[in-house]
N, C-alpha and C. Protein backbone atom coordinates (compact mmCIF):
# COMPACT_ATOMS: atom_id res chain seq x y z
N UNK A 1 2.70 -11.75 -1.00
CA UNK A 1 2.58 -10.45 -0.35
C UNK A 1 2.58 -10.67 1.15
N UNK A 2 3.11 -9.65 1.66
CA UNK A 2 3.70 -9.57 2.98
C UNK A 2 1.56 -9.40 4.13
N UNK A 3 1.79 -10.06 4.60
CA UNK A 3 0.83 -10.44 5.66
C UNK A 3 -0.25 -8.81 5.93
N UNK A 4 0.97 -8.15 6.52
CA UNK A 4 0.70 -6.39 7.12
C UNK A 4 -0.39 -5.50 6.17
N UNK A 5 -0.65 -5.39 4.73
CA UNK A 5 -1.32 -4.39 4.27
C UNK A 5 -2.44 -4.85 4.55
N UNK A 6 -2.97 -6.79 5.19
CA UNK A 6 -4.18 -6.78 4.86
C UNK A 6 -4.84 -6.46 5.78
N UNK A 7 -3.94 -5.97 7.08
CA UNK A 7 -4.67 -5.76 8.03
C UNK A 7 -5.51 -4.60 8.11
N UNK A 8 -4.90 -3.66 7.00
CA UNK A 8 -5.78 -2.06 7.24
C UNK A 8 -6.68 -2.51 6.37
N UNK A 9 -6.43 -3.07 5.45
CA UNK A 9 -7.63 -3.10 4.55
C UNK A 9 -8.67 -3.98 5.04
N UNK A 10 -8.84 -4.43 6.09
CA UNK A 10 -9.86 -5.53 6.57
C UNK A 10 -10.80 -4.28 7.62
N UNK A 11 -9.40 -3.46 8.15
CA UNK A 11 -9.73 -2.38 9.41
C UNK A 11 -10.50 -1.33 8.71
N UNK A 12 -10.29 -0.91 7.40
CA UNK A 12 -11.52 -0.46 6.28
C UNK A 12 -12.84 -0.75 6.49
N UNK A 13 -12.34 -1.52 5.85
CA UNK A 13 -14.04 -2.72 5.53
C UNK A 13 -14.56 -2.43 7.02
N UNK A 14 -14.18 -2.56 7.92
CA UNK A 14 -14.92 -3.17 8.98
C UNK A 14 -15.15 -1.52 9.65
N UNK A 15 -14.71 -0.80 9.34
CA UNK A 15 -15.22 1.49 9.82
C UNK A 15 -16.16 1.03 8.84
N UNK A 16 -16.09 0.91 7.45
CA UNK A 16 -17.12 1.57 6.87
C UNK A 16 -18.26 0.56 6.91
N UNK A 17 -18.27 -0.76 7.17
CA UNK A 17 -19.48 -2.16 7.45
C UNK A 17 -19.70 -3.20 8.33
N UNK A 18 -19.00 -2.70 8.93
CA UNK A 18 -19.03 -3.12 9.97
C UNK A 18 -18.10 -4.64 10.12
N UNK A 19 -18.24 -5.58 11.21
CA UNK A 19 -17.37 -6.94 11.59
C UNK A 19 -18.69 -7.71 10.65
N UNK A 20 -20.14 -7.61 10.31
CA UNK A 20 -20.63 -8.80 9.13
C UNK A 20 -20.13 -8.22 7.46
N UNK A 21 -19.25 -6.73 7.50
CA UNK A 21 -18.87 -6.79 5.80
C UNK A 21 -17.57 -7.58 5.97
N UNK A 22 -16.62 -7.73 6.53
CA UNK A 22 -15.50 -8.38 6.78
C UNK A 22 -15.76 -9.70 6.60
N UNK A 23 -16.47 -10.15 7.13
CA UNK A 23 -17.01 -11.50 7.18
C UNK A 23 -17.30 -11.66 5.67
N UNK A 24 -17.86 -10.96 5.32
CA UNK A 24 -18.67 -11.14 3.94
C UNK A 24 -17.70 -10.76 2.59
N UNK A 25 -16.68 -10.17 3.21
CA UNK A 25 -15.34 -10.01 2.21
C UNK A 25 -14.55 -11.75 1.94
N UNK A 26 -14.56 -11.89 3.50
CA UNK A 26 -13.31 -12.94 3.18
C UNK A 26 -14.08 -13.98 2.58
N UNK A 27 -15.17 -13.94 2.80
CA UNK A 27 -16.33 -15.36 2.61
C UNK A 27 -16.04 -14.93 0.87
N UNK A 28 -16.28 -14.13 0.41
CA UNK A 28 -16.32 -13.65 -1.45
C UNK A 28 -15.25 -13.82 -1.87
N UNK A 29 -13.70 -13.24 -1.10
CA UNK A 29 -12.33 -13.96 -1.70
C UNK A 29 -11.86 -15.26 -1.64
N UNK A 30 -13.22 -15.95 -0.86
CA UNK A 30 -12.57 -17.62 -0.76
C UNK A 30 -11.79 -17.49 0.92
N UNK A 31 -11.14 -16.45 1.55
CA UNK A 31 -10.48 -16.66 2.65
C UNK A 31 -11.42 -17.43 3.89
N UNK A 32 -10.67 -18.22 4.23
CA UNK A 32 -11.13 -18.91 5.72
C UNK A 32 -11.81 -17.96 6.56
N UNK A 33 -12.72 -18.01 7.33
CA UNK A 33 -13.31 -16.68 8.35
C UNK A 33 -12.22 -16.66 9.09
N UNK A 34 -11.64 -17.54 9.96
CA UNK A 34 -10.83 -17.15 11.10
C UNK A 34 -9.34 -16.84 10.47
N UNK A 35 -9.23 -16.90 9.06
CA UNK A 35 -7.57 -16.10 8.63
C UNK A 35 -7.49 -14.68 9.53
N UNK A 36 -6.33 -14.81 10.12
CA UNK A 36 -5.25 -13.71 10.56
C UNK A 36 -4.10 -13.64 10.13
N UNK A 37 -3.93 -12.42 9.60
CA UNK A 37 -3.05 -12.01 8.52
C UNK A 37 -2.25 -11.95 9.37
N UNK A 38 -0.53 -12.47 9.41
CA UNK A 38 0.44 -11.98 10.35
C UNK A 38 1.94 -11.18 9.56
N UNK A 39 1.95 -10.28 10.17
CA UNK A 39 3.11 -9.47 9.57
C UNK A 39 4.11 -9.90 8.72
N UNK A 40 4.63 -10.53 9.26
CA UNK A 40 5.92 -11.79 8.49
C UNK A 40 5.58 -12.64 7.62
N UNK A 41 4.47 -13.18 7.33
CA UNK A 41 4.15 -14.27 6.77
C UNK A 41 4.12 -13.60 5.47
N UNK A 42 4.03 -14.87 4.34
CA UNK A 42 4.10 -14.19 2.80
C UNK A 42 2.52 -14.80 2.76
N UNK A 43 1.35 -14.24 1.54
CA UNK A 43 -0.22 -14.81 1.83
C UNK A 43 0.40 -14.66 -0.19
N UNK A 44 -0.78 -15.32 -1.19
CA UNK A 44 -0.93 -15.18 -2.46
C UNK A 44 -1.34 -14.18 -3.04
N UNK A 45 0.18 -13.66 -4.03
CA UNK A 45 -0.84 -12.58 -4.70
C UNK A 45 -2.17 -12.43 -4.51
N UNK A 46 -2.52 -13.72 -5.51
CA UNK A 46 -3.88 -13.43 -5.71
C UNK A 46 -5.08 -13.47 -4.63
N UNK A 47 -4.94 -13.92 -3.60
CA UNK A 47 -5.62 -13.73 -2.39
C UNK A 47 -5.67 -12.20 -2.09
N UNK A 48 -4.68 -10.98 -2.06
CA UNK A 48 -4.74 -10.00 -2.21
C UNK A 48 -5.52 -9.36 -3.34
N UNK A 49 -5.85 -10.13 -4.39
CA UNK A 49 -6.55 -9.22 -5.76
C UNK A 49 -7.71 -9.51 -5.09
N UNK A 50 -8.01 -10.94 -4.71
CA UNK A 50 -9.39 -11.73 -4.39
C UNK A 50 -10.04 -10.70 -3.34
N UNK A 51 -9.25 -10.55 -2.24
CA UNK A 51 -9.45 -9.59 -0.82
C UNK A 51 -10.42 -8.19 -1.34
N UNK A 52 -9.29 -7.64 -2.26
CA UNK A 52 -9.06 -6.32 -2.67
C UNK A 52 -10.79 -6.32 -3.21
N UNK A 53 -10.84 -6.91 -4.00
CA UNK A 53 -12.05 -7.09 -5.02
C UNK A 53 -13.61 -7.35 -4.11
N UNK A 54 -14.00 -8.19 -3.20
CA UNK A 54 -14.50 -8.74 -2.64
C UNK A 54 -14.61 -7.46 -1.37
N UNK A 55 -14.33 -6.23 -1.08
CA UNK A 55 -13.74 -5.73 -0.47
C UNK A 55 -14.09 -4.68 -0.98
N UNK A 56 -14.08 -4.07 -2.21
CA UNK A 56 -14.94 -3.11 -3.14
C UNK A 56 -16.45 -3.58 -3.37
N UNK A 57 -16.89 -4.75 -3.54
CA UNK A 57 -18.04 -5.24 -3.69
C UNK A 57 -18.87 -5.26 -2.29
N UNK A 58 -18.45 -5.43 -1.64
CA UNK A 58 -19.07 -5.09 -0.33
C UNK A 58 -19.17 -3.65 0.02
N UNK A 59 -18.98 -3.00 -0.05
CA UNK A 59 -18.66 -1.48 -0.07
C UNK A 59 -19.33 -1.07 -1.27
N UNK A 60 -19.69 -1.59 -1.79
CA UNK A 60 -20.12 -0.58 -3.09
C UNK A 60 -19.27 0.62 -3.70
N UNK A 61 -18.17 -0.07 -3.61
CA UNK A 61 -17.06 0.78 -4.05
C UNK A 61 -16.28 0.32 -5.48
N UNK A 62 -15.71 1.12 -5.92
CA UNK A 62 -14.70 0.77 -6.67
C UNK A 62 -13.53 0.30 -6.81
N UNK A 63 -12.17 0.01 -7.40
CA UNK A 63 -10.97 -0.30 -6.86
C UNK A 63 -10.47 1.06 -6.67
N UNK A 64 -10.30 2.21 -7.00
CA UNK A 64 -9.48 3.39 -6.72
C UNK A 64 -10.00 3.47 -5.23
N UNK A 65 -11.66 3.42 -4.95
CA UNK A 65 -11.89 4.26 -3.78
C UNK A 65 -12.15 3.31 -2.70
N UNK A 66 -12.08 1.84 -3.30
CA UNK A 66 -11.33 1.34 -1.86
C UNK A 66 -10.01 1.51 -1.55
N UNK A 67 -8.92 1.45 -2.68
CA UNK A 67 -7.42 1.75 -2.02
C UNK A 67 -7.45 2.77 -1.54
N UNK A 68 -8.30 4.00 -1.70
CA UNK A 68 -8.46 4.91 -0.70
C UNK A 68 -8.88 5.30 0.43
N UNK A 69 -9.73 3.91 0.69
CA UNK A 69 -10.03 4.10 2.15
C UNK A 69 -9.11 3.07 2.95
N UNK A 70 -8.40 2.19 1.94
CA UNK A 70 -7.37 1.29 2.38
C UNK A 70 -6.25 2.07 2.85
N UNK A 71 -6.14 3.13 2.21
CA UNK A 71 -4.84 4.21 2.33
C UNK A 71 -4.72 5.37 3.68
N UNK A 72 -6.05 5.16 3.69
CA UNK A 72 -6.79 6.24 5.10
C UNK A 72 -5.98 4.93 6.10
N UNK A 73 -6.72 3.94 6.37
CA UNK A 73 -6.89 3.28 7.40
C UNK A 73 -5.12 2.65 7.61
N UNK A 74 -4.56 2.31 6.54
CA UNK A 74 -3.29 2.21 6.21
C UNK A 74 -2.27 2.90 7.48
N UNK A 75 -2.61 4.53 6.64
CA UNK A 75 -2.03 5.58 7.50
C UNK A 75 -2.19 5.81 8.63
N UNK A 76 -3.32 5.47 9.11
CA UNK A 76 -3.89 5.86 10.97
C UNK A 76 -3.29 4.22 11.44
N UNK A 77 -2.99 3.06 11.14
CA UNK A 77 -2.56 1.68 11.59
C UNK A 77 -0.83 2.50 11.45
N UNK A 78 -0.37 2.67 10.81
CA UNK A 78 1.48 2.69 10.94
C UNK A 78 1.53 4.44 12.03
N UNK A 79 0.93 4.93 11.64
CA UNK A 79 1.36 5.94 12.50
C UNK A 79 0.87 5.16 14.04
N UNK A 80 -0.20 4.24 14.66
CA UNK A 80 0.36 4.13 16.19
C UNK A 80 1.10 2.75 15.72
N UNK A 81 1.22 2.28 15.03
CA UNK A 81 2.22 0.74 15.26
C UNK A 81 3.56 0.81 14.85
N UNK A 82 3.42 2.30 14.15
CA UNK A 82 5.39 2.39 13.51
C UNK A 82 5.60 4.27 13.77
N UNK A 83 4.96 4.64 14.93
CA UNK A 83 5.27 6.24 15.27
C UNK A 83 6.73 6.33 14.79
N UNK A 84 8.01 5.86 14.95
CA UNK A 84 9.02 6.26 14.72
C UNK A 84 8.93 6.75 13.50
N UNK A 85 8.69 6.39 12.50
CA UNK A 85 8.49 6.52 11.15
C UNK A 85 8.44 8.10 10.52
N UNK A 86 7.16 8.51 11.57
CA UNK A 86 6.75 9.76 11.17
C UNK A 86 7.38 10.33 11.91
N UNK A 87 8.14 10.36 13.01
CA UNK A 87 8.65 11.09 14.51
C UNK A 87 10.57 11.03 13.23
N UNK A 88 11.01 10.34 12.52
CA UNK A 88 11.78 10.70 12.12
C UNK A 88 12.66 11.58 10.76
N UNK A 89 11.02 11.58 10.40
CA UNK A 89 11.22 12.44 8.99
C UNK A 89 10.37 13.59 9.07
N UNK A 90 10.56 14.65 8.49
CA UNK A 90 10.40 16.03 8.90
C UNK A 90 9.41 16.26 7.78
N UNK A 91 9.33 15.81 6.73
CA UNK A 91 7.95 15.97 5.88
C UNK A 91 7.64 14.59 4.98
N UNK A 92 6.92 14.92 3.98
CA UNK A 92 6.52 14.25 3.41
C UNK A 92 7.60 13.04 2.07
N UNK A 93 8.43 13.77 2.21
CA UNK A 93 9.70 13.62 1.15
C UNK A 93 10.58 12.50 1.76
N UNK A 94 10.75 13.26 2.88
CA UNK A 94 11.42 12.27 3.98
C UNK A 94 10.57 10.91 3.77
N UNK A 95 9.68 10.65 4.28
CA UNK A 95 8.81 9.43 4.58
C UNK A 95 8.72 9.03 3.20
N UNK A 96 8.71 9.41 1.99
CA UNK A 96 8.67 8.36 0.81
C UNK A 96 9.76 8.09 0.27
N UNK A 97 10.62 9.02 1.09
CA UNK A 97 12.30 8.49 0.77
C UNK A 97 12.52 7.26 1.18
N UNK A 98 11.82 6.92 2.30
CA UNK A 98 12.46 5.88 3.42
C UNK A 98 11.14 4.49 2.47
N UNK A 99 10.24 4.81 2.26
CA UNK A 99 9.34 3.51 1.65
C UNK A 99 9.96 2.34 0.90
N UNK A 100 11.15 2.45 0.32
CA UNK A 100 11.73 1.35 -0.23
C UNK A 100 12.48 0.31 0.84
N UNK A 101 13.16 0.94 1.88
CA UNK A 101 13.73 0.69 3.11
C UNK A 101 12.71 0.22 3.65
N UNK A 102 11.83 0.33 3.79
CA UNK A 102 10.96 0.27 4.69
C UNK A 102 10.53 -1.37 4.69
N UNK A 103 10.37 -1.12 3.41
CA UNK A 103 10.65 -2.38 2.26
C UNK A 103 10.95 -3.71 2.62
N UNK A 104 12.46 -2.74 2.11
CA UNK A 104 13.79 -3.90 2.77
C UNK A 104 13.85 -4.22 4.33
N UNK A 105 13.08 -3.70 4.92
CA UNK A 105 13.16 -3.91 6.36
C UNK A 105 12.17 -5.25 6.63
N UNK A 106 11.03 -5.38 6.02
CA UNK A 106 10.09 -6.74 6.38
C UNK A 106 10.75 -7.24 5.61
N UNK A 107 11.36 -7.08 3.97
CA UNK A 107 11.89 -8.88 3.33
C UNK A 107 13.08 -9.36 4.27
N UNK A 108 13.65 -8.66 5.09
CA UNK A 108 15.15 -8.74 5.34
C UNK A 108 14.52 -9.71 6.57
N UNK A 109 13.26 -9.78 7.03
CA UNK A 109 12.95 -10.72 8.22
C UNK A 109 12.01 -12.00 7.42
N UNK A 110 12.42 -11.93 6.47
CA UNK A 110 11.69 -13.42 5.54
C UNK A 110 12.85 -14.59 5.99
N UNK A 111 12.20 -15.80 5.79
CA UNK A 111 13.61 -16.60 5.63
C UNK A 111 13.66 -17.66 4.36
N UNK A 112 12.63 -16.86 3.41
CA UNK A 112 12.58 -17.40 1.88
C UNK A 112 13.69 -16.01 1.10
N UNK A 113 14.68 -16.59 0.50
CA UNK A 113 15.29 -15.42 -0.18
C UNK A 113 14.18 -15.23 -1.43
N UNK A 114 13.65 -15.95 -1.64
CA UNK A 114 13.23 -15.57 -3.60
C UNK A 114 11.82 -14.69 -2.62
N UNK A 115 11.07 -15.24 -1.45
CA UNK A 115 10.18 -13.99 -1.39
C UNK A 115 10.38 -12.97 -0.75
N UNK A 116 11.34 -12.88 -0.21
CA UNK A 116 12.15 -11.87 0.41
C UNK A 116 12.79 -10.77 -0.96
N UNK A 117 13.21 -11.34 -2.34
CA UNK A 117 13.74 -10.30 -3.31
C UNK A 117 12.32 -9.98 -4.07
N UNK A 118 11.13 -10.94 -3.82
CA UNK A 118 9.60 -10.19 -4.44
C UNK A 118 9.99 -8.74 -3.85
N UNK A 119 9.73 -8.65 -2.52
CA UNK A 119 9.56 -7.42 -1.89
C UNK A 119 10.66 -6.74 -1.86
N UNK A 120 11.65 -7.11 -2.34
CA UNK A 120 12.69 -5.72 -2.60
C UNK A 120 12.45 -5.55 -3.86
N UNK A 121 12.16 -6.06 -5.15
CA UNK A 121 12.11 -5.68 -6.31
C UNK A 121 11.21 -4.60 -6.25
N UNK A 122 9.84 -4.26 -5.75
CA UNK A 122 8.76 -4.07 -6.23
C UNK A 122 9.34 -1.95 -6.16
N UNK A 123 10.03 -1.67 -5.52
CA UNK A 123 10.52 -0.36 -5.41
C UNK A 123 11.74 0.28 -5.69
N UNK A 124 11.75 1.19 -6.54
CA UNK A 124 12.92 1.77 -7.14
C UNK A 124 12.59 3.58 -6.85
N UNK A 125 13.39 4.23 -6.63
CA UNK A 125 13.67 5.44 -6.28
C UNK A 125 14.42 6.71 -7.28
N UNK A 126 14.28 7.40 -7.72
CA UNK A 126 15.12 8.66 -8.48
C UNK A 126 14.73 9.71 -7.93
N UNK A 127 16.16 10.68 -6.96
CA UNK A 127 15.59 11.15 -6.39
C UNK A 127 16.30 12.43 -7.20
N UNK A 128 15.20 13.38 -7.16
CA UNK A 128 15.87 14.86 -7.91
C UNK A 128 15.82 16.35 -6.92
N UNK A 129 15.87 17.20 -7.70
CA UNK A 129 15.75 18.71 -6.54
C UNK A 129 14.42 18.65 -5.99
N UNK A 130 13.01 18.74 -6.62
CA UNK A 130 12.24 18.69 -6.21
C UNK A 130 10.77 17.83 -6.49
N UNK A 131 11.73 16.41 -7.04
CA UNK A 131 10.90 15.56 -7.07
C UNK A 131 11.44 14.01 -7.08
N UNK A 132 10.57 13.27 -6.56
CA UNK A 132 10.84 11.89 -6.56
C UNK A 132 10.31 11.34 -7.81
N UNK A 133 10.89 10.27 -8.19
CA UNK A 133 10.36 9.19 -9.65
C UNK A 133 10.32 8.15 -8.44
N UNK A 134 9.19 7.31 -8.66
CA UNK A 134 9.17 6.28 -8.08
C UNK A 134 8.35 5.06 -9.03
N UNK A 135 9.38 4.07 -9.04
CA UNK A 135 9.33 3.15 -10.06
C UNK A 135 8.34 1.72 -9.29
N UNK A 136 7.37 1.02 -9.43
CA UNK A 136 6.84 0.17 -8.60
C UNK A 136 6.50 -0.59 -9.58
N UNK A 137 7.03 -1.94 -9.16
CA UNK A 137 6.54 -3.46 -10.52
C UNK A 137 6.13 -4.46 -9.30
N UNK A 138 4.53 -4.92 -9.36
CA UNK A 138 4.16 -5.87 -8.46
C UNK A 138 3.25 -6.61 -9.31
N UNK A 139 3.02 -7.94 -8.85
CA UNK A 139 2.28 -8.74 -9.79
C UNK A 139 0.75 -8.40 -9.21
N UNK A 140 0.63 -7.88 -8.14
CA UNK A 140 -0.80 -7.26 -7.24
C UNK A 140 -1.20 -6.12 -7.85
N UNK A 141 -0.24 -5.37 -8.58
CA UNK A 141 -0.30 -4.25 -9.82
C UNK A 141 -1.31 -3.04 -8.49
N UNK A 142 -1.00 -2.82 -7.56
CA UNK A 142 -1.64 -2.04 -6.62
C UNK A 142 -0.84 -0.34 -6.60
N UNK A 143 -0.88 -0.01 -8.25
CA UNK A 143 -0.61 1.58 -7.87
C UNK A 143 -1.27 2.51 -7.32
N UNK A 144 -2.61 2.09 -7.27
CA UNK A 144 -3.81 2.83 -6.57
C UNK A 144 -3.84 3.04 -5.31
N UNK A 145 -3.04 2.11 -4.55
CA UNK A 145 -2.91 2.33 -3.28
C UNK A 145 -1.61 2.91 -2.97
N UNK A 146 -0.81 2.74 -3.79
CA UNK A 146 0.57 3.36 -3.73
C UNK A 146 0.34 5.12 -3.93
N UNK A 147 -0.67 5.15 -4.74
CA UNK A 147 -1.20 6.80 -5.52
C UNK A 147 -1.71 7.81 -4.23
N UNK A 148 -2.67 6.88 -3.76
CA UNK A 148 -3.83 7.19 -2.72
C UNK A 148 -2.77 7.53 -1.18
N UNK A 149 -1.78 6.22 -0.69
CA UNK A 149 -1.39 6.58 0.30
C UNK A 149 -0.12 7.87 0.04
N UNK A 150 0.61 7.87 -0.80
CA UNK A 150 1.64 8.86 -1.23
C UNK A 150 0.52 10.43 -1.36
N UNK A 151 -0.57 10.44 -1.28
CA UNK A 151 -1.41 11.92 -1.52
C UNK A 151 -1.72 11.69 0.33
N UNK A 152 -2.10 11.00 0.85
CA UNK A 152 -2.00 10.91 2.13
C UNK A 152 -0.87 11.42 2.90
N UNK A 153 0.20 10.84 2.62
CA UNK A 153 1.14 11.11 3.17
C UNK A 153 1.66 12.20 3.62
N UNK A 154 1.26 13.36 1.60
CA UNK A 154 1.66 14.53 1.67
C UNK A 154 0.70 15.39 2.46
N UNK A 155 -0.62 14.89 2.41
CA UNK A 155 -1.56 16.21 3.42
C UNK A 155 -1.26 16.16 4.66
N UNK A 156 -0.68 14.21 5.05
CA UNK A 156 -0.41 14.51 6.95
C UNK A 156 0.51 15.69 6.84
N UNK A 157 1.40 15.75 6.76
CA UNK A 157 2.33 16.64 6.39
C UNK A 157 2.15 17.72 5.94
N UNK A 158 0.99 18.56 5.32
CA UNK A 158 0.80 19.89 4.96
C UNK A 158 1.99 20.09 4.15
N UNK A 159 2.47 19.51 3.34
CA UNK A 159 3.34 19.35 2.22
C UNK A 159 2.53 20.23 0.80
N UNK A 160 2.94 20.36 0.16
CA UNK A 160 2.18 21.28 -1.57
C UNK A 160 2.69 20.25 -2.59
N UNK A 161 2.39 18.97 -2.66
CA UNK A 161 2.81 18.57 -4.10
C UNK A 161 1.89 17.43 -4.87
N UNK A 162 2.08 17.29 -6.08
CA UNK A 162 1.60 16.87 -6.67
C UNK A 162 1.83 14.99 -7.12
N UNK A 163 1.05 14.42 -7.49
CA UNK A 163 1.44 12.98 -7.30
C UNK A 163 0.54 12.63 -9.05
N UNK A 164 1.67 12.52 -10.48
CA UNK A 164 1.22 12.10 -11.24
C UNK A 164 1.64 10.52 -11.46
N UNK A 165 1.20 9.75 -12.36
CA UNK A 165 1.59 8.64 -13.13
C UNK A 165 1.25 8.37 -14.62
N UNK A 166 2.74 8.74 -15.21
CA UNK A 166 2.43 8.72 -16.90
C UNK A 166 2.70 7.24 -16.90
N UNK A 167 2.92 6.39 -16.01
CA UNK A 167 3.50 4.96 -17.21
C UNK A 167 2.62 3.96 -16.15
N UNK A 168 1.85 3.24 -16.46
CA UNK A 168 1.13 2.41 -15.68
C UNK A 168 0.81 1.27 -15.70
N UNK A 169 1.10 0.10 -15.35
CA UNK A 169 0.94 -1.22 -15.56
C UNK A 169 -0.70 -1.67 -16.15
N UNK A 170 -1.39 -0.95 -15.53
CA UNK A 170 -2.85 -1.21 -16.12
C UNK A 170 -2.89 -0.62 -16.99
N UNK A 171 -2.38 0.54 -17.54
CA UNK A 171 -2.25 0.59 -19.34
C UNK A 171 -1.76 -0.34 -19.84
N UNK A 172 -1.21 -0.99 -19.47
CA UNK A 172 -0.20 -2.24 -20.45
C UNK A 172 1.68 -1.59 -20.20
N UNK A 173 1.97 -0.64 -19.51
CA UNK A 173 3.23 -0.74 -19.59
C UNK A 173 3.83 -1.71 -18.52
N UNK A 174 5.50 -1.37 -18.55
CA UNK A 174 6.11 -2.33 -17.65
C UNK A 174 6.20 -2.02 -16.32
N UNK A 175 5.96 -1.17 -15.64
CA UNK A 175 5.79 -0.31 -14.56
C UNK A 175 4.92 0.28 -14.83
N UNK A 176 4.32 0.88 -13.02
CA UNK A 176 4.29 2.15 -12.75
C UNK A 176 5.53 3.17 -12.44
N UNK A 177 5.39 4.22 -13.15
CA UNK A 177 6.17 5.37 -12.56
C UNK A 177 4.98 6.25 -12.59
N UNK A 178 5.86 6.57 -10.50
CA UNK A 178 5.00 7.80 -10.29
C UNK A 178 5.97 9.20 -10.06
N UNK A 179 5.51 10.26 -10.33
CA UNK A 179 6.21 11.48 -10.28
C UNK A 179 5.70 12.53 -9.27
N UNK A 180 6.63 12.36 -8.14
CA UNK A 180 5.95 13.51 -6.93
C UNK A 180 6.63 14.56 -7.24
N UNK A 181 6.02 15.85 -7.41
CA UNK A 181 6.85 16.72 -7.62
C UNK A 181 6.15 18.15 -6.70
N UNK A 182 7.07 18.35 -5.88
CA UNK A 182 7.31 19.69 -5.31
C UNK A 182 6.97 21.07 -5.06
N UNK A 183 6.01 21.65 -4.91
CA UNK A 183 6.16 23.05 -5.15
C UNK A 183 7.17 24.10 -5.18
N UNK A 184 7.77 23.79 -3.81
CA UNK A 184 8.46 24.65 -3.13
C UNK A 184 10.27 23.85 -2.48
C-alpha cells in the first residue's frame, strides 16, 4: 500500500489523542516511532491492518468508526494538498469518477510494475444514468473507508445520494461492490 492514506489516518489519531495516541498506535502495530510514511513508497499490507487496528484500540473505537474519522481527516488532507481535484469536478459524481485515475496516477510513479498493477487492480468503475457500481478488490479489504469517504464526498458536495454495498469481501465474497445511486 501506497505510503499517502497513512498519513490522514495518523492525522486522526493524533485530533482525536493527541501526538502520545500516535505514539501509542505505532508502538501496538509494531511500527518504528520515527516511521514517516512517504507518498511514493509501497509500506505492507499488513502494516496497514496492524496501523488500522492499533489505531481503533487507542481510540476506543471500532473499525467502521475509525475509517470514519480516517475518512474525515482523509478529506480535509487532499482537499489542501490536491485542491485541483475538487476545483475540477463540479459534484460529487465527478470526483468518484476520477478515483480510479487517481489511482493510476500514484502507481504510474512506482518503479515496481507488479506494485504499481496492486494499485491499479484494486478499482473498477460501471458507470450508468444515475449511478456508479464501483468494484474494489484489496488484500487491506478497506471498504469501510472506501464507504465512509464516498458518503463524505457526497455531503462536501451537497449531492442527494445514496452509498449501498450488497457484495462484500468481509462476507466472504470476491469483491466489494458498491452502488452510488442518485436521486436526481
Amino acid at each position: 500500500m501506497l505510503g499517502y492514506p497513512f498519513r490522514p489516518l495518523l492525522q486522526a489519531v493524533e485530533a482525536k489523542g493527541g501526538e502520545a495516541a500516535v505514539a501509542e498506535a505505532k508502538r501496538r502495530a509494531g511500527v518504528p516511532p520515527d516511521r514517516v510514511y512517504r507518498m511514493s513508497e509501497i509500506y505492507a499490507d499488513e502494516e496497514c491492518q496492524r496501523l488500522l487496528a492499533a489505531a481503533g484500540e487507542v481510540l476506543g473505537l471500532g473499525v467502521e468508526d475509525t475509517c470514519d474519522l480516517w475518512a474525515e481527516a482523509f478529506l480535509k488532507d487532499t482537499q489542501k494538498r490536491f485542491p485541483a481535484w475538487y476545483e475540477m469536478c463540479a459534484d460529487a459524481r465527478a470526483l468518484l469518477e476520477c478515483h480510479p485515475e487517481i489511482h493510476y496516477g500514484f502507481a504510474a510513479s512506482l518503479d515496481d510494475p507488479k506494485a504499481s498493477k496492486a494499485i491499479t487492480d484494486k478499482f473498477r468503475i460501471e458507470k450508468r444514468e444515475r449511478e456508479l457500481i464501483v468494484h474494489y478488490r484489496s488484500p487491506n479489504r478497506l471498504c469501510f473507508l472506501y464507504r465512509a469517504l464516498a458518503r463524505r464526498v457526497i455531503a462536501h458536495y451537497g449531492d442527494e445520494a445514496s452509498v449501498e454495498e450488497p457484495r462484500c469481501l468481509h462476507r466472504g465474497d470476491d469483491e466489494c461492490e458498491f452502488r452510488i445511486r442518485w436521486a436526481s
